[in-house]
PDB file of N, CA and C in Angstrom:
ATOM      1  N   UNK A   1      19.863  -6.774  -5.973  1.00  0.00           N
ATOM      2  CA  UNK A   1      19.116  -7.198  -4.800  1.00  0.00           C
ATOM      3  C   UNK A   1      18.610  -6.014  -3.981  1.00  0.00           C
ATOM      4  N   UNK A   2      19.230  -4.831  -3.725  1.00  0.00           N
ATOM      5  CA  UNK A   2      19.237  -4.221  -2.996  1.00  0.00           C
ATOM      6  C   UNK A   2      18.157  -2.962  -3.417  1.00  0.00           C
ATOM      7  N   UNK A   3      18.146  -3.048  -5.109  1.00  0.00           N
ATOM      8  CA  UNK A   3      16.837  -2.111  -5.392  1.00  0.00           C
ATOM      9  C   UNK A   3      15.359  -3.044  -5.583  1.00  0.00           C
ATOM     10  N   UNK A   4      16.014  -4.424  -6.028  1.00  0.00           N
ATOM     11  CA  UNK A   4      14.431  -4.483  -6.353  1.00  0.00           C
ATOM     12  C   UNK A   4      13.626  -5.631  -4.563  1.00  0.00           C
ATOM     13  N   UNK A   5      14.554  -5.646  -4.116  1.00  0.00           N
ATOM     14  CA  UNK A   5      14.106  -6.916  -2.696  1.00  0.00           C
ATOM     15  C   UNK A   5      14.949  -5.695  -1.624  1.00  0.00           C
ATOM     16  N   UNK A   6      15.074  -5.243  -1.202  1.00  0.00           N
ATOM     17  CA  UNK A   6      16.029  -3.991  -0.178  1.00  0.00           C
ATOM     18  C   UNK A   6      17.409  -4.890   0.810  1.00  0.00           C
ATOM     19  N   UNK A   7      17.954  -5.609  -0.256  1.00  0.00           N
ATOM     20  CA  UNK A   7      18.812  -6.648   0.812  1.00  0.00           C
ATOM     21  C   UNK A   7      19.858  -6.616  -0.141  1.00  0.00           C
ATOM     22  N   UNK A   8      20.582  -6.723   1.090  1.00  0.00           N
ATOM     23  CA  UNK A   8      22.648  -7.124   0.622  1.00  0.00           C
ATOM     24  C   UNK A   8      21.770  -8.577   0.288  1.00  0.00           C
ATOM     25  N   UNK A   9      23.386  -9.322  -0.275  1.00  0.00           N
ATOM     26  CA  UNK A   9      23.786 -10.461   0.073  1.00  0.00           C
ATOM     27  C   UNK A   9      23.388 -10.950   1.738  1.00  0.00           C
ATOM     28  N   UNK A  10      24.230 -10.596   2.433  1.00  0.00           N
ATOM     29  CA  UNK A  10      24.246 -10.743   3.906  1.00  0.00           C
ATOM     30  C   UNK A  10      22.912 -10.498   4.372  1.00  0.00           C
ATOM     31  N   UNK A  11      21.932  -9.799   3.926  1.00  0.00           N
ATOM     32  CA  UNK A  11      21.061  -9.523   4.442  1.00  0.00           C
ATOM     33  C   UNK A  11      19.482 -10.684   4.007  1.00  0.00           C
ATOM     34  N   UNK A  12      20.215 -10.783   2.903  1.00  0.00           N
ATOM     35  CA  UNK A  12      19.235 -12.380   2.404  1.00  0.00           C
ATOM     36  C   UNK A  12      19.688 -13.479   3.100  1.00  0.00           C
ATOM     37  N   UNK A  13      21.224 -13.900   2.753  1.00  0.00           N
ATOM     38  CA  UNK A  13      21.730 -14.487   4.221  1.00  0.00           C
ATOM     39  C   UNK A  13      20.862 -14.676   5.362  1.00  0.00           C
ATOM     40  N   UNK A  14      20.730 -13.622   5.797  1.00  0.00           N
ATOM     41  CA  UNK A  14      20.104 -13.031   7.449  1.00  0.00           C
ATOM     42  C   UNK A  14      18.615 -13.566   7.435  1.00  0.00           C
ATOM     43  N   UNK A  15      18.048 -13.210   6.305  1.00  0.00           N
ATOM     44  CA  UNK A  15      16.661 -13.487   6.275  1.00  0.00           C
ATOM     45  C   UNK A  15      16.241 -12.000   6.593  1.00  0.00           C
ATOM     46  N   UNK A  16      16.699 -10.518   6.517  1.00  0.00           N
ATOM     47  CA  UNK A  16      16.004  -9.556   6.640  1.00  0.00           C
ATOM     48  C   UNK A  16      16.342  -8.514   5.213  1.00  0.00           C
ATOM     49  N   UNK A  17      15.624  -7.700   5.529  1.00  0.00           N
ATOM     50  CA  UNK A  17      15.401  -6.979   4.199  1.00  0.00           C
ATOM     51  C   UNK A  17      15.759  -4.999   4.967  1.00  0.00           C
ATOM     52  N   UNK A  18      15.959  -4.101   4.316  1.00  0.00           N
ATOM     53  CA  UNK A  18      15.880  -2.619   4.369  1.00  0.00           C
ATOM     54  C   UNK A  18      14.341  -2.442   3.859  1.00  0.00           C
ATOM     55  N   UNK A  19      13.687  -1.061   4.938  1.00  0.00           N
ATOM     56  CA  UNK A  19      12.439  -1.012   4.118  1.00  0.00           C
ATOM     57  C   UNK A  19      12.495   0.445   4.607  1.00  0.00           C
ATOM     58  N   UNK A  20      11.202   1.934   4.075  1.00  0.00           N
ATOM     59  CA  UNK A  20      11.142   2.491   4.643  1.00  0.00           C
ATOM     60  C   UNK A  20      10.606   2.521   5.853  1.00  0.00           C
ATOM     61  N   UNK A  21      10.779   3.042   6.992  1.00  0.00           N
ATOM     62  CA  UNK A  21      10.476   3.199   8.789  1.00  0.00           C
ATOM     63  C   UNK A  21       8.953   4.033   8.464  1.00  0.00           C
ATOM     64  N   UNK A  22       8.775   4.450   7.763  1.00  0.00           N
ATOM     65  CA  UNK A  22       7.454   5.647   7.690  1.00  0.00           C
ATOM     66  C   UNK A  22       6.339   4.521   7.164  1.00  0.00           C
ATOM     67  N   UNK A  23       6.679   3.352   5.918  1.00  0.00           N
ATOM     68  CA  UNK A  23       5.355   3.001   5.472  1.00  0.00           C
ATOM     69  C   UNK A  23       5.708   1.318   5.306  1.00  0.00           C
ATOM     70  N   UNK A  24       6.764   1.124   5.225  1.00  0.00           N
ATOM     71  CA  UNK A  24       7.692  -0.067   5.216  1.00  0.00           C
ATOM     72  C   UNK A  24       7.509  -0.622   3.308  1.00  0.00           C
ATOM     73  N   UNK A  25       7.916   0.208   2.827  1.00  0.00           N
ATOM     74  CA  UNK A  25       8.220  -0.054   1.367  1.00  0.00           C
ATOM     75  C   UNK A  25       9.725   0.268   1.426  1.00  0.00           C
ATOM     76  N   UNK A  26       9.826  -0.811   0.247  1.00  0.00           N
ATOM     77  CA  UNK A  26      11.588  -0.235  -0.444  1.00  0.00           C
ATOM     78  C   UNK A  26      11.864   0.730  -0.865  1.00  0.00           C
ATOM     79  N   UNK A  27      13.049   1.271  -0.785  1.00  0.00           N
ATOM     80  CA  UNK A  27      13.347   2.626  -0.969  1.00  0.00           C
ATOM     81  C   UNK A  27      14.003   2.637  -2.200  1.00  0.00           C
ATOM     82  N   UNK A  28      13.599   3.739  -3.433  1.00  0.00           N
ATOM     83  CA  UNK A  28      14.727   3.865  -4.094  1.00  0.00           C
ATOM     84  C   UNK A  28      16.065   3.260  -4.255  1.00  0.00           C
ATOM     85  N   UNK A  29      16.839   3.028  -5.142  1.00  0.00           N
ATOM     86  CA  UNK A  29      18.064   2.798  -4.405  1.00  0.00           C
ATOM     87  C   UNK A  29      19.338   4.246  -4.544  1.00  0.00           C
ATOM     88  N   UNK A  30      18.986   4.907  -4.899  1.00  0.00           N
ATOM     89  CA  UNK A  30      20.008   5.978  -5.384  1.00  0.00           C
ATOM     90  C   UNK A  30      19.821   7.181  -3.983  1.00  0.00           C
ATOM     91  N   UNK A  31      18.266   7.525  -3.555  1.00  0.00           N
ATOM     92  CA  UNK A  31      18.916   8.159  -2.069  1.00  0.00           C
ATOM     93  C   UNK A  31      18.722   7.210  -0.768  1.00  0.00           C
ATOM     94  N   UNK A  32      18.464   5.978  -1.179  1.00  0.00           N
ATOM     95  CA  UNK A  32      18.536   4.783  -0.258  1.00  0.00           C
ATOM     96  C   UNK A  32      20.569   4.503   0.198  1.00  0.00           C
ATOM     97  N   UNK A  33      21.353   4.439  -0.747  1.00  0.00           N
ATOM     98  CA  UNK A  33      22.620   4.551  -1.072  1.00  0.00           C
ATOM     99  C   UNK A  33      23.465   5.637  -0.190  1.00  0.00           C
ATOM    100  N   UNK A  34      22.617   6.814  -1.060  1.00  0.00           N
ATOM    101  CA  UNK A  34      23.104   8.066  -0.218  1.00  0.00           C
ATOM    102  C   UNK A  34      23.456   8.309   1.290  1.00  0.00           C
ATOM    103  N   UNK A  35      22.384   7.763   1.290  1.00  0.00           N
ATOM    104  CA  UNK A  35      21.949   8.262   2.574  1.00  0.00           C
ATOM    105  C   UNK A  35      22.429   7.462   3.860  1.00  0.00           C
ATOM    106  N   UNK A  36      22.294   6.311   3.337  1.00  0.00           N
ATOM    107  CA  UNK A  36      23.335   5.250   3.900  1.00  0.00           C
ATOM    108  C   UNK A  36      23.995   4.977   4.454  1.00  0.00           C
ATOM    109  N   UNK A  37      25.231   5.012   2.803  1.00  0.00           N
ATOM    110  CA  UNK A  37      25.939   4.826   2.873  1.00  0.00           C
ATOM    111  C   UNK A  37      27.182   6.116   2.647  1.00  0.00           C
ATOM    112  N   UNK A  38      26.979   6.841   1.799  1.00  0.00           N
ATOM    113  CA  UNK A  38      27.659   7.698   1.379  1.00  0.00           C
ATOM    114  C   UNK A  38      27.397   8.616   2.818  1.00  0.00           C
ATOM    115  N   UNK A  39      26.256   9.538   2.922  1.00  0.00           N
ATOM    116  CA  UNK A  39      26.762  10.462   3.620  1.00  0.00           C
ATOM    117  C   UNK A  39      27.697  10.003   5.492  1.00  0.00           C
ATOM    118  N   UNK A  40      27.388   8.833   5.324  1.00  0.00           N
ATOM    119  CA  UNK A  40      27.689   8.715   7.307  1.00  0.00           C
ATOM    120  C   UNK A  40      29.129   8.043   7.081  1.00  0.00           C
ATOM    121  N   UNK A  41      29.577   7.761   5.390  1.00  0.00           N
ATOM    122  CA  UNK A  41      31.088   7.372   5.151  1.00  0.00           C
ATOM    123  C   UNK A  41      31.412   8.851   5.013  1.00  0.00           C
ATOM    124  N   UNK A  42      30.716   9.961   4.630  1.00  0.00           N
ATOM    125  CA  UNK A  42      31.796  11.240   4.703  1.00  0.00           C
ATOM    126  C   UNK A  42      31.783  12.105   6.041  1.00  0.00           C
ATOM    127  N   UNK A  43      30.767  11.284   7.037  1.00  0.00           N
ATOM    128  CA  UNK A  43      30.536  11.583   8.577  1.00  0.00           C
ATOM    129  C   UNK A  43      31.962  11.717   9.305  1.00  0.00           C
ATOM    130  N   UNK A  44      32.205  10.017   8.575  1.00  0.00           N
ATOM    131  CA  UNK A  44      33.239   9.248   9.273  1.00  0.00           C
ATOM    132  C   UNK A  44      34.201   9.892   9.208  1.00  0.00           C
ATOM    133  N   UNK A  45      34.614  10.172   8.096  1.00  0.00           N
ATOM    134  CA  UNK A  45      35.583  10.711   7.457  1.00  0.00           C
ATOM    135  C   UNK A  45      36.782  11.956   8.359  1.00  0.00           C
ATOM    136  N   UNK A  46      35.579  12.847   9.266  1.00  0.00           N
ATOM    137  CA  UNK A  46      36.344  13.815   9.893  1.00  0.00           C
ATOM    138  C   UNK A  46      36.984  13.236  10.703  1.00  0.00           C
ATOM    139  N   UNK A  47      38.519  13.847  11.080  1.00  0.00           N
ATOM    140  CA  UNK A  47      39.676  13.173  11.908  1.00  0.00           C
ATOM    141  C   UNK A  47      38.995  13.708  13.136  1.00  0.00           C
ATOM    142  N   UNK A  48      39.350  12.561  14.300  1.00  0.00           N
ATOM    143  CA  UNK A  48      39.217  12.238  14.967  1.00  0.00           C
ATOM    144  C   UNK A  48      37.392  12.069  15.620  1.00  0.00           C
ATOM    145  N   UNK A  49      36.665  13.034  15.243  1.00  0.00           N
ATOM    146  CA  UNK A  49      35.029  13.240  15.258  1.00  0.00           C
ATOM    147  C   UNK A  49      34.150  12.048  14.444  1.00  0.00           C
ATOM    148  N   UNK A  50      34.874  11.957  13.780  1.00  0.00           N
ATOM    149  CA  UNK A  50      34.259  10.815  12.782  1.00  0.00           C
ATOM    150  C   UNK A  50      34.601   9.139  13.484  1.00  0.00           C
ATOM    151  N   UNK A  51      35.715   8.790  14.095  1.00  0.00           N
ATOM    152  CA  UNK A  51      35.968   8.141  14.580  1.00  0.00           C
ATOM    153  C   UNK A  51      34.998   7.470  15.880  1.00  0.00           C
ATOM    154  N   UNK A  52      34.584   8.870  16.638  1.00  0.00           N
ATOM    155  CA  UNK A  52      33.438   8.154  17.698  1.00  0.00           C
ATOM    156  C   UNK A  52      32.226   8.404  16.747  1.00  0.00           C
ATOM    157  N   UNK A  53      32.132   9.155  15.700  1.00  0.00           N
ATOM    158  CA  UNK A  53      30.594   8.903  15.207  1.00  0.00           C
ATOM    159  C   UNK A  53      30.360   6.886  14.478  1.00  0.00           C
ATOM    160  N   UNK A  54      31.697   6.612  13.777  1.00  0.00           N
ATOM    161  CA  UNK A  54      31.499   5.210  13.195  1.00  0.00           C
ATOM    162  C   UNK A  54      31.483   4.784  14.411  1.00  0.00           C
ATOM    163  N   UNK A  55      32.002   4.671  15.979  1.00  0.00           N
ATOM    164  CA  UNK A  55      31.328   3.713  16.843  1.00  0.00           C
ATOM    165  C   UNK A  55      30.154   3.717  17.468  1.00  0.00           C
ATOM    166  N   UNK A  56      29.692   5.427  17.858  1.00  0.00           N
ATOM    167  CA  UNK A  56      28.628   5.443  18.134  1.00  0.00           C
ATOM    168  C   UNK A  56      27.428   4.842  17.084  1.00  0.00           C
ATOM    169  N   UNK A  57      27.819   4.711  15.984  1.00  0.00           N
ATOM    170  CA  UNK A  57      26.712   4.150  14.767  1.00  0.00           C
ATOM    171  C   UNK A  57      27.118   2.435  14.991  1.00  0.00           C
ATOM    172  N   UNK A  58      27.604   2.052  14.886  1.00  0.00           N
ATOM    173  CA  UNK A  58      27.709   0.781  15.655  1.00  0.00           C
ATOM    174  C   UNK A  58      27.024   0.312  16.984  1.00  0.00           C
ATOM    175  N   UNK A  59      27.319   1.024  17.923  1.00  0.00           N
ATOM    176  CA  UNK A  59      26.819   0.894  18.480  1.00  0.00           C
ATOM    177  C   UNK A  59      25.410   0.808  19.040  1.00  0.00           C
ATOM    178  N   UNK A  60      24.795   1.978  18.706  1.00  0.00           N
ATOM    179  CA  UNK A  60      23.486   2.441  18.278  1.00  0.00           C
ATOM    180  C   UNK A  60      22.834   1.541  18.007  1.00  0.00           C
ATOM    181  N   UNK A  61      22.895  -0.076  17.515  1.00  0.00           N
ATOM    182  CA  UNK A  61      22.131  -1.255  17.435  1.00  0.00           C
ATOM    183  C   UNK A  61      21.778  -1.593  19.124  1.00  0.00           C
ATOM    184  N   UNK A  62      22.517  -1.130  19.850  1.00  0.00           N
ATOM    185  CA  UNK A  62      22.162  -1.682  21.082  1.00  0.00           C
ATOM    186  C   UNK A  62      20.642  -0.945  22.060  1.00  0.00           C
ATOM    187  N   UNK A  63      20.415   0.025  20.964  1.00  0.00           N
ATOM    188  CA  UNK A  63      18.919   0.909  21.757  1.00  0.00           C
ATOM    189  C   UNK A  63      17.787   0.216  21.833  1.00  0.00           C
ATOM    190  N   UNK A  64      16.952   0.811  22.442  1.00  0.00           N
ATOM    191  CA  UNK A  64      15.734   0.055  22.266  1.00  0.00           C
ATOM    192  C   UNK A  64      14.979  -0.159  21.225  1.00  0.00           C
ATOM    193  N   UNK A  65      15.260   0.200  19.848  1.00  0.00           N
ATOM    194  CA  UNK A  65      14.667   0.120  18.661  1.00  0.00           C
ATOM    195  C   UNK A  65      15.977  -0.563  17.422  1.00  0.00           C
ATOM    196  N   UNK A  66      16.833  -0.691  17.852  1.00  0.00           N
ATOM    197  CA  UNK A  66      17.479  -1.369  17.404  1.00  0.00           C
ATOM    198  C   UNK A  66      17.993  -1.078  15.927  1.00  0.00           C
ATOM    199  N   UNK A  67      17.939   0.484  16.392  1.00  0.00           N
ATOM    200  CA  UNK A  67      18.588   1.215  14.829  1.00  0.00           C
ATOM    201  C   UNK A  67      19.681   1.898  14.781  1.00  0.00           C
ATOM    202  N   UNK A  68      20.711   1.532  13.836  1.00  0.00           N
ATOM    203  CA  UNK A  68      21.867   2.545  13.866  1.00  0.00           C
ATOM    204  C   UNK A  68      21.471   3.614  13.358  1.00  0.00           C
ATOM    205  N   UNK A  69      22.684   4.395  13.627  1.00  0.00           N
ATOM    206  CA  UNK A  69      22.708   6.166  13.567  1.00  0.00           C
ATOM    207  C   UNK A  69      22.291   6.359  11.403  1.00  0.00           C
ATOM    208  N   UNK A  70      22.317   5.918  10.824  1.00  0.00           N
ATOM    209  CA  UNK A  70      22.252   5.934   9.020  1.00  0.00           C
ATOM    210  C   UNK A  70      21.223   5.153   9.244  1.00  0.00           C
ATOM    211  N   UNK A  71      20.208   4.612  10.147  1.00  0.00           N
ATOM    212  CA  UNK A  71      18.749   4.337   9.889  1.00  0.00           C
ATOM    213  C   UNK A  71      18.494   5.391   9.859  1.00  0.00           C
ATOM    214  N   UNK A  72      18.520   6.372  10.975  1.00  0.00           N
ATOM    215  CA  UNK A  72      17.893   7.208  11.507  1.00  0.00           C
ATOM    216  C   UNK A  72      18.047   8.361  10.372  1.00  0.00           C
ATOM    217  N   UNK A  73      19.563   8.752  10.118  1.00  0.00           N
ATOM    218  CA  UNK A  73      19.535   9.697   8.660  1.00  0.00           C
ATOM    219  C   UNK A  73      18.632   8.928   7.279  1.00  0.00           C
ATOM    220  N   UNK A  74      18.476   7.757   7.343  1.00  0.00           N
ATOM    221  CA  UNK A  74      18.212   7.913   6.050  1.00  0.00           C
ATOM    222  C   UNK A  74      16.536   7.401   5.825  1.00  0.00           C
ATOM    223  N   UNK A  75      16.077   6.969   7.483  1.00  0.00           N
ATOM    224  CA  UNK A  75      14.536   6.915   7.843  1.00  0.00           C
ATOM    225  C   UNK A  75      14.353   5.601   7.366  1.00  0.00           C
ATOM    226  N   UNK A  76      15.071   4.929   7.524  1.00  0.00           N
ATOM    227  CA  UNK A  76      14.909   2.968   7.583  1.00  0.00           C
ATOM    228  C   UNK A  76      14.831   1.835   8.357  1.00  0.00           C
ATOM    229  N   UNK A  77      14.279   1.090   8.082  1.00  0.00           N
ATOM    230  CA  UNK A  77      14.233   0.228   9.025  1.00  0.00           C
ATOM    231  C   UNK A  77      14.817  -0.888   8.892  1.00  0.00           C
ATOM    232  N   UNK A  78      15.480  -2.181   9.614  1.00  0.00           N
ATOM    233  CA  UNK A  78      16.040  -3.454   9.423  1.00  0.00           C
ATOM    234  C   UNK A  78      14.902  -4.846   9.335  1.00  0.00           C
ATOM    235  N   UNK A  79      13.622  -5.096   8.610  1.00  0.00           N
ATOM    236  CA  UNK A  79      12.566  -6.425   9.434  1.00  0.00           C
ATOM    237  C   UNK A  79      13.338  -7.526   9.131  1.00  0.00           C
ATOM    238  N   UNK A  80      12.263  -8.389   9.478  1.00  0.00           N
ATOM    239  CA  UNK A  80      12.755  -9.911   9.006  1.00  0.00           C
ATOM    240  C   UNK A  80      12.174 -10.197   7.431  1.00  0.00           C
ATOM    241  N   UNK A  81      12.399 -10.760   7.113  1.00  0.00           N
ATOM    242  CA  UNK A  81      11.538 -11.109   6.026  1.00  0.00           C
ATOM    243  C   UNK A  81      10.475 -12.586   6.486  1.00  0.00           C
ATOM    244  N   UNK A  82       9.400 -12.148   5.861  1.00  0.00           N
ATOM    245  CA  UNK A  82       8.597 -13.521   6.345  1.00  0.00           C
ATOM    246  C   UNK A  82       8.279 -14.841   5.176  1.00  0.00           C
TER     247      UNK A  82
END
């Protein structure tokens, strides 16, 4: 789902899709993944620093654009699907 439509489960669920923020196409999935998921899980990872980075990335849905902190690393966006 997630390489060839840019959606979890949950995110078909949702009715929204991952796209790129620059042109709004799907991304790869291998530095779509990366980038993600992998690098802001080895963000997390540092003791105690990593701890306010996974909330501040949580949190980070609450801005005015409504993107967490691994949109922003990995240049994605959340739409709806129509």
């Amino acid at each position: 789902l997630l390489k060839n439509r840019g959606q979890t489960v949950g995110k078909l669920a949702a009715g929204t899709k991952i796209v790129s923020r620059d042109d709004g196409q799907i991304l790869p999935l291998a530095p779509l993944v990366i980038k993600r998921t992998i690098i802001m899980g080895l963000i997390c990872q540092i003791p105690i620093l990593g701890g306010l980075i996974a909330l501040a990335n949580a949190l980070a849905i609450f801005r005015g654009n409504h993107q967490c902190l691994h949109d922003d690393i990995a240049g994605t966006k959340v739409v709806q699907v129509t």
